[in-house]
C-alpha atoms as a PDB file:
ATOM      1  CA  UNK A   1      20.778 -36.551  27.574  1.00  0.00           C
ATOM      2  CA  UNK A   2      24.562 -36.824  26.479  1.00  0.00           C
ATOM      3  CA  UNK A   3      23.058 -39.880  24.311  1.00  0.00           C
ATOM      4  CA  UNK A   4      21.120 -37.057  22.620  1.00  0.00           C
ATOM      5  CA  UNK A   5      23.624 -34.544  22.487  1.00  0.00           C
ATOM      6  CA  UNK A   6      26.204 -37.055  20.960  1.00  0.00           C
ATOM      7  CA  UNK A   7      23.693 -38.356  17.948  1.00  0.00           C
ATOM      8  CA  UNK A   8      22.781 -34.727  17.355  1.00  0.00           C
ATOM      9  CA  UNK A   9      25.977 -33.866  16.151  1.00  0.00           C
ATOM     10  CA  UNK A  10      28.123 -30.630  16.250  1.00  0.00           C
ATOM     11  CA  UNK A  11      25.379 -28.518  15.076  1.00  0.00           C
ATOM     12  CA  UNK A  12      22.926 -30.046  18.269  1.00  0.00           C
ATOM     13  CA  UNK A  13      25.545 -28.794  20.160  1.00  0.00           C
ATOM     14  CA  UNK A  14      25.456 -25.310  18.614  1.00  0.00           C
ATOM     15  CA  UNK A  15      21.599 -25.140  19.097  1.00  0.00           C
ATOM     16  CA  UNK A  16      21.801 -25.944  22.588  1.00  0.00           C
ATOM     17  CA  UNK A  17      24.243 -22.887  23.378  1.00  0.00           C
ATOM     18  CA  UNK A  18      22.122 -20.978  21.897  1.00  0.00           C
ATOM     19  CA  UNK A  19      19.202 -22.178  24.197  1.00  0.00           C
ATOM     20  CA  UNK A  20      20.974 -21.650  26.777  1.00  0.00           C
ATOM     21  CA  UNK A  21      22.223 -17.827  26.186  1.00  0.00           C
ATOM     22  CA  UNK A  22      18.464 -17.569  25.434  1.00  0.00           C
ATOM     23  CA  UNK A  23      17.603 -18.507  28.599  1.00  0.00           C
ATOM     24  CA  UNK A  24      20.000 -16.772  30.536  1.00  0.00           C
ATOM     25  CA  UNK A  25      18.848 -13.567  28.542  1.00  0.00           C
ATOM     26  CA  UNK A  26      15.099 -14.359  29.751  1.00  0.00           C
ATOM     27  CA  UNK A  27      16.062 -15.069  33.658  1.00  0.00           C
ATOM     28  CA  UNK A  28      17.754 -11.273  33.203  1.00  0.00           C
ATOM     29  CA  UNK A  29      15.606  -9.708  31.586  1.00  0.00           C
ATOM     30  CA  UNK A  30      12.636 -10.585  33.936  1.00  0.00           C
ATOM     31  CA  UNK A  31      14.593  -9.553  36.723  1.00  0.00           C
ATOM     32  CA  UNK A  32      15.471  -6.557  35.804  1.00  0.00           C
ATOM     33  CA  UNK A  33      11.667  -5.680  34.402  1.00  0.00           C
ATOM     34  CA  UNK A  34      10.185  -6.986  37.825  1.00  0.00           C
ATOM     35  CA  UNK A  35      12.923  -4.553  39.802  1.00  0.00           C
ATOM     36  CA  UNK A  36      11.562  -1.654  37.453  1.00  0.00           C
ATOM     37  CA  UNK A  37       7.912  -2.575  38.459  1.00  0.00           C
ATOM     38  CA  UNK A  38       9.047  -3.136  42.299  1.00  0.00           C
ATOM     39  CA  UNK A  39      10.318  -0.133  42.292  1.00  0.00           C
ATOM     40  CA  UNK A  40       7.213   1.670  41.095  1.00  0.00           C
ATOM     41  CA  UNK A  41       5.141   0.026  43.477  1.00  0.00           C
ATOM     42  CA  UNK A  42       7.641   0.575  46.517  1.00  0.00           C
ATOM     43  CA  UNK A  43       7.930   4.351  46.219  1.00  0.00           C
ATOM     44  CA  UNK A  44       5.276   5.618  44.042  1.00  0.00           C
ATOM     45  CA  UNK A  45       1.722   5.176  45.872  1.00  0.00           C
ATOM     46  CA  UNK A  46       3.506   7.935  49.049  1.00  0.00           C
ATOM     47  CA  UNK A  47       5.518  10.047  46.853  1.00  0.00           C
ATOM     48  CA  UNK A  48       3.361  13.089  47.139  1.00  0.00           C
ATOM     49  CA  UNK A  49       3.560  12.891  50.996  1.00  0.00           C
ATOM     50  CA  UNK A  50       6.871  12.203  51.097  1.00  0.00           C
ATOM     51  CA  UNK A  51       8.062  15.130  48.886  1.00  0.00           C
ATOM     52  CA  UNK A  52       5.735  17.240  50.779  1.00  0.00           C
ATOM     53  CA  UNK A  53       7.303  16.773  53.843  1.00  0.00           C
ATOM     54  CA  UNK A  54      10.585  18.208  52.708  1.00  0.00           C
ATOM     55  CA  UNK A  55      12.027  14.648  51.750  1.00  0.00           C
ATOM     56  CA  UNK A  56      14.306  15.567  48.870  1.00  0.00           C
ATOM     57  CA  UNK A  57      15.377  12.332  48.237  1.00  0.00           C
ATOM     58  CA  UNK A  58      12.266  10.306  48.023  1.00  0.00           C
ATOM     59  CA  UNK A  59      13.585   6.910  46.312  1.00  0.00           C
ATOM     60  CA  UNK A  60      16.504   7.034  48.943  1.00  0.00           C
ATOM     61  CA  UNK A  61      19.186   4.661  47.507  1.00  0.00           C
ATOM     62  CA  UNK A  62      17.373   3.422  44.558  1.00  0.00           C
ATOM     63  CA  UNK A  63      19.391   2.945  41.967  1.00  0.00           C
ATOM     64  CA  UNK A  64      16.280   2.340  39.536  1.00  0.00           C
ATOM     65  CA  UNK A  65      15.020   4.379  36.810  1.00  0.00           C
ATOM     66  CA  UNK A  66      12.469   6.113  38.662  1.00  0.00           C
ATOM     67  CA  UNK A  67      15.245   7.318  41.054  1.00  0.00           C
ATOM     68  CA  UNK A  68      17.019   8.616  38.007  1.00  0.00           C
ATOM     69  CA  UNK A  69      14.605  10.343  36.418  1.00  0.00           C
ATOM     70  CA  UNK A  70      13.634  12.290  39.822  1.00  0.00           C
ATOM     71  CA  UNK A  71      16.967  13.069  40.483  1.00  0.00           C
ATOM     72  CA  UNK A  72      17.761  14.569  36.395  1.00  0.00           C
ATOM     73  CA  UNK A  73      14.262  16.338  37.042  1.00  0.00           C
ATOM     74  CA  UNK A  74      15.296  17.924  40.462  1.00  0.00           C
ATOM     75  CA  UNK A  75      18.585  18.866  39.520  1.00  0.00           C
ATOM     76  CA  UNK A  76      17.162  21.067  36.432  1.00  0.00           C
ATOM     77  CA  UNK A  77      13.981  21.964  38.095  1.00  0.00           C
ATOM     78  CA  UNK A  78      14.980  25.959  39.317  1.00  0.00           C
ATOM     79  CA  UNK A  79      16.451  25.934  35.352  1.00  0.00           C
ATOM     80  CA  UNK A  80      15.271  27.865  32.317  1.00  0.00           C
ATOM     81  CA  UNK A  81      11.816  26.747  31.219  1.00  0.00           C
ATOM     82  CA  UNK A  82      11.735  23.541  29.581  1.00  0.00           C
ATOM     83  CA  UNK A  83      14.977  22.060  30.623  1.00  0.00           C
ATOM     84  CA  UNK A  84      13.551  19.844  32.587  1.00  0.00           C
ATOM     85  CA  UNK A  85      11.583  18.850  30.588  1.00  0.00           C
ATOM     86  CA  UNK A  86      14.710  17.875  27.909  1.00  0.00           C
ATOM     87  CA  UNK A  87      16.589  16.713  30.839  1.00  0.00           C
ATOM     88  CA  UNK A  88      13.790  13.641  31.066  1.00  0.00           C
ATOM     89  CA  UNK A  89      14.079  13.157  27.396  1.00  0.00           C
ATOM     90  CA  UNK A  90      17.303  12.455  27.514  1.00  0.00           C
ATOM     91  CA  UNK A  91      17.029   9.638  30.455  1.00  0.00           C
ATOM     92  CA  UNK A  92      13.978   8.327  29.048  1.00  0.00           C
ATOM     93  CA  UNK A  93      15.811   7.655  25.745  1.00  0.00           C
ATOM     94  CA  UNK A  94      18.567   6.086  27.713  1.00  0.00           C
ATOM     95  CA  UNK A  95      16.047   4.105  30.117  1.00  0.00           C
ATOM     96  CA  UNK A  96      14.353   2.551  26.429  1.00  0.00           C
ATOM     97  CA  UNK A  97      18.065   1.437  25.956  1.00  0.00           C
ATOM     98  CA  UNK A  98      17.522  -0.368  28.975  1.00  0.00           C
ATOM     99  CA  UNK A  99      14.773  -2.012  28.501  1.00  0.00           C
ATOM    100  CA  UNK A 100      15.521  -3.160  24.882  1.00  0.00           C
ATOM    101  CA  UNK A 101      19.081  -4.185  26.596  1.00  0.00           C
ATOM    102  CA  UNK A 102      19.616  -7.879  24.605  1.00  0.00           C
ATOM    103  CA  UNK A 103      16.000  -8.227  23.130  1.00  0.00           C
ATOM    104  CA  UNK A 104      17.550  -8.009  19.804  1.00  0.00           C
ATOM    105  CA  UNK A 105      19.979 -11.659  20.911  1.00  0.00           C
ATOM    106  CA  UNK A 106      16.444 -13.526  21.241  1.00  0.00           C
ATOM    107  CA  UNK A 107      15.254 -12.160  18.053  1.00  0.00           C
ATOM    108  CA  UNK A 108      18.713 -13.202  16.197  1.00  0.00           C
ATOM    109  CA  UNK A 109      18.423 -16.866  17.678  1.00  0.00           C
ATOM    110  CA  UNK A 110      15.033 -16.499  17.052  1.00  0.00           C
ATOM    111  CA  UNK A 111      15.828 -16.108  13.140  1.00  0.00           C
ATOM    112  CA  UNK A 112      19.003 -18.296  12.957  1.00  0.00           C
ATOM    113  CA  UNK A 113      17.715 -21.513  15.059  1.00  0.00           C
ATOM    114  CA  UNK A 114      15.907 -22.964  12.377  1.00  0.00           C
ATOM    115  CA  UNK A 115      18.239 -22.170  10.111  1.00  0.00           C
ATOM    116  CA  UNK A 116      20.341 -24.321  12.622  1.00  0.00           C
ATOM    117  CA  UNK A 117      18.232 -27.048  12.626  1.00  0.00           C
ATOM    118  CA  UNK A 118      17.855 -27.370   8.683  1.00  0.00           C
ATOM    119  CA  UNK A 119      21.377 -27.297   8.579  1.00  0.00           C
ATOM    120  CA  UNK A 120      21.958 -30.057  11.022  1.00  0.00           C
ATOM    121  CA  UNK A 121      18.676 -32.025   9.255  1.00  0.00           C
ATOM    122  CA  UNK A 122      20.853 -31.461   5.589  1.00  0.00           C
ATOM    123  CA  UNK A 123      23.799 -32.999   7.146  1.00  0.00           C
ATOM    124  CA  UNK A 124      22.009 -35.814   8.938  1.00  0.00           C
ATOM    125  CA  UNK A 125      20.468 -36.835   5.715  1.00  0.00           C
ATOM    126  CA  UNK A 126      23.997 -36.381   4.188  1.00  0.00           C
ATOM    127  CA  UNK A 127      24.956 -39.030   6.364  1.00  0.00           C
ATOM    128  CA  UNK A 128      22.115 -41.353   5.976  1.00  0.00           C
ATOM    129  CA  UNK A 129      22.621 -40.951   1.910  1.00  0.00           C
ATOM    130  CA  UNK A 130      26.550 -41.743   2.642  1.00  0.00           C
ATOM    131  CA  UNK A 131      25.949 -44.503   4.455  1.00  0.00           C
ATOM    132  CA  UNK A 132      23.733 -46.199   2.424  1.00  0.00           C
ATOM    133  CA  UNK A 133      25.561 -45.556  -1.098  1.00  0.00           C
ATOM    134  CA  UNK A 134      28.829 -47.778   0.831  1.00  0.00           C
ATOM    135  CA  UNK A 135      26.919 -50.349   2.640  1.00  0.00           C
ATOM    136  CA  UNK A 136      23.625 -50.254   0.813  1.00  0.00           C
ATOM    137  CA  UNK A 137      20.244 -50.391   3.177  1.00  0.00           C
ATOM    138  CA  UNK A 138      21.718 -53.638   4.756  1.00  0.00           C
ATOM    139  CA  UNK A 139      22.649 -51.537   7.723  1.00  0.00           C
ATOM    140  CA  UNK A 140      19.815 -49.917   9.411  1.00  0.00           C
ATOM    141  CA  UNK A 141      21.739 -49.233  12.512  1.00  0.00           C
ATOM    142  CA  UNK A 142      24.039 -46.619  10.732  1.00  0.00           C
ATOM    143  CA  UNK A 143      21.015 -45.197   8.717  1.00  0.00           C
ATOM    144  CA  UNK A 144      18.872 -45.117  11.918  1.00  0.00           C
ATOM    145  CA  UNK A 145      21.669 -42.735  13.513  1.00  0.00           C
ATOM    146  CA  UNK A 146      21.867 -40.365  10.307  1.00  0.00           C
ATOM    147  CA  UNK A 147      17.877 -39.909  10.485  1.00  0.00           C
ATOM    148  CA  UNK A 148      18.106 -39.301  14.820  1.00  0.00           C
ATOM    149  CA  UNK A 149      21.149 -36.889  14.173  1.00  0.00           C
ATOM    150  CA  UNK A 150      18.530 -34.652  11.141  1.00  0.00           C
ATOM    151  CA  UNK A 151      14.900 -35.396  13.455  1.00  0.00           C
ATOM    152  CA  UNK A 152      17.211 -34.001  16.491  1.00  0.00           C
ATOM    153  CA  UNK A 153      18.527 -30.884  14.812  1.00  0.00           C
ATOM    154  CA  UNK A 154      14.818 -30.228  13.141  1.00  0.00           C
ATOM    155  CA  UNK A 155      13.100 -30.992  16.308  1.00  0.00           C
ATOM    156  CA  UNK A 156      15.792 -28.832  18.578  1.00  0.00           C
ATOM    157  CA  UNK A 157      15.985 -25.813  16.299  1.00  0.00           C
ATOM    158  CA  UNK A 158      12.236 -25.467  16.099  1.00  0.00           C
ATOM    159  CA  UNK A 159      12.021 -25.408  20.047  1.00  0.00           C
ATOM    160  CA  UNK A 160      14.457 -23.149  20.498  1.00  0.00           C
ATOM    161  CA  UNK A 161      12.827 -20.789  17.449  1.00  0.00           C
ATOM    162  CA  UNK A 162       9.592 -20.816  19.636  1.00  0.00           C
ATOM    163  CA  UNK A 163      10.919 -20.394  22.905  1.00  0.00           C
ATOM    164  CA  UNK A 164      12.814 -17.131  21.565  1.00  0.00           C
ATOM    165  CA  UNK A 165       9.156 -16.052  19.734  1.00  0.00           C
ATOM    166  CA  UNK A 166       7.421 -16.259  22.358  1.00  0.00           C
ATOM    167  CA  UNK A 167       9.845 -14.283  25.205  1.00  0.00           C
ATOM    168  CA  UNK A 168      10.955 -11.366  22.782  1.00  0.00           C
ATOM    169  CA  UNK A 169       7.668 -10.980  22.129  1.00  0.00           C
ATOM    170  CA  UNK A 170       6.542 -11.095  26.029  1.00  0.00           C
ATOM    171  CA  UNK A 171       9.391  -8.789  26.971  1.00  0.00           C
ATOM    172  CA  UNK A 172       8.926  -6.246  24.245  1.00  0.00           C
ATOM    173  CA  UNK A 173       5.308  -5.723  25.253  1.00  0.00           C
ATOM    174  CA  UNK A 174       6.983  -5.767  28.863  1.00  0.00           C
ATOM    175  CA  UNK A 175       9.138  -3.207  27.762  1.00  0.00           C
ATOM    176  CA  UNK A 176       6.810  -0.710  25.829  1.00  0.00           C
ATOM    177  CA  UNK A 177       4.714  -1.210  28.997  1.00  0.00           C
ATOM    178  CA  UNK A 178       7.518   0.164  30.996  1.00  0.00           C
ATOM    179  CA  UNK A 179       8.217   3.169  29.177  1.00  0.00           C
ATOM    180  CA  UNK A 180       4.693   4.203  28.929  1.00  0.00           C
ATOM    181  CA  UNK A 181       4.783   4.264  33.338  1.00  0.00           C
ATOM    182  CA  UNK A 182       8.007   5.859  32.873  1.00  0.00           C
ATOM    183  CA  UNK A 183       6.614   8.605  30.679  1.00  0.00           C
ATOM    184  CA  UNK A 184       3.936   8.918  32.961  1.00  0.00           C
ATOM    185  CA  UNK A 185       6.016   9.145  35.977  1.00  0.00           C
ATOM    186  CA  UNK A 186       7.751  12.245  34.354  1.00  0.00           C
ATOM    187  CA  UNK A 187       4.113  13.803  34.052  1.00  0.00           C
ATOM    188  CA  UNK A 188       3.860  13.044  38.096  1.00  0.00           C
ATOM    189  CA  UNK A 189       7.030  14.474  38.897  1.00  0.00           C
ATOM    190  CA  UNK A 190       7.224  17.707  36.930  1.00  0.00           C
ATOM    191  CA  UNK A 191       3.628  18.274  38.960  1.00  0.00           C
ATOM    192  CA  UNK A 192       5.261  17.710  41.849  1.00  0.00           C
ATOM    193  CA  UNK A 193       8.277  19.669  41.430  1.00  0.00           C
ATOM    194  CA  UNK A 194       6.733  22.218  40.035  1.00  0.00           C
ATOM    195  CA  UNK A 195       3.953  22.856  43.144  1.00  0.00           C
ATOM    196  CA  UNK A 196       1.467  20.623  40.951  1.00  0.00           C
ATOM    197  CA  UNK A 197      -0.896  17.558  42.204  1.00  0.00           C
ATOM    198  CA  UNK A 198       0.710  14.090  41.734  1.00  0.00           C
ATOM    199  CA  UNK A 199      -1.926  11.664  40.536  1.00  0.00           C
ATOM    200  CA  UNK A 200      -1.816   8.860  43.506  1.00  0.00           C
ATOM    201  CA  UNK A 201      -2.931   6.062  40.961  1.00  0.00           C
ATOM    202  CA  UNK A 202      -0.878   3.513  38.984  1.00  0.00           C
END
């Protein structure tokens, strides 16, 4: 691997950090969207009986968005008519935040890895072309390492350009996916608060 990383050049290097904050971005983002869903699935299915039995804090000491939005919703629900219903606006716009939180990083590495990768294929090539105008094609071990240094930048950049596709793509559908429950959950609760009938379904 550090054979690789050393014939790729400075620019190899620069690919590969950017891999890696991609990846890091991915393991965080699909924790946080599975503690989202976790959360749903943990607290919504008895929330009716719960509430009806006098419970006023239902989520207990979720931290989650769910837990937010009942607690925003509560807190305005004996308020003038419609202020709750602003009140969930408002945390719904800040909960899309959340999920969004860093998408845009995959989409810029996304865009600027093969950009990467051509630039580190121009300069490998550079090389090659150097090394054969002072020593002619008589040494094939120094053009060898000029073509491995381009075909590693092209072949790195292009990875890491599909790799970032493919997960902002995942995780934005993840994320509209999660704001539709959300908006749905606000739905459920203002029913709830409000005397209504909670739909029981996901």
């Amino acid at each position: 691997m550090y054979e690789i990383v050393a014939k790729g050049g400075i620019v190899f290097c620069i690919i590969i950090a950017c891999s890696l904050l991609a990846m890091t971005i991915v393991i965080q983002r699909w924790w946080f969207y599975r503690s989202v869903e976790q959360e749903d699935a943990k607290y919504m299915p008895g929330l009716g009986q719960t509430v009806a039995a006098g419970n006023t804090r239902p989520f207990g000491d979720s931290d989650g968005p769910l837990a937010r939005l009942w607690a925003i919703m509560q807190e305005c629900s004996t308020g003038a008519v419609g202020e709750m219903g602003v009140a969930a606006e408002v945390v719904l716009d800040k909960e899309n935040l959340r999920l969004e939180k860093y998408l845009y990083v995959l989409a810029t590495i996304a865009t600027i890895a093969p950009l990467l990768g051509l630039l580190g294929t121009v300069l490998g090539m550079i090389k090659t072309f150097h090394v054969a105008a002072l020593s002619g094609a008589g040494n094939p071990q120094l053009l060898a390492e000029g073509i491995s240094e381009a075909l590693y930048n092209t072949a790195a950049g292009l990875f890491v350009t599909i790799f970032c596709i493919i997960c902002h793509n995942h995780y934005r559908n993840w994320s509209a996916r999660r704001l539709c429950m959300l908006e749905t959950r606000v739905k459920e609760f203002a029913a709830l608060l409000t005397k209504g009938e909670i739909c029981s379904g996901r």
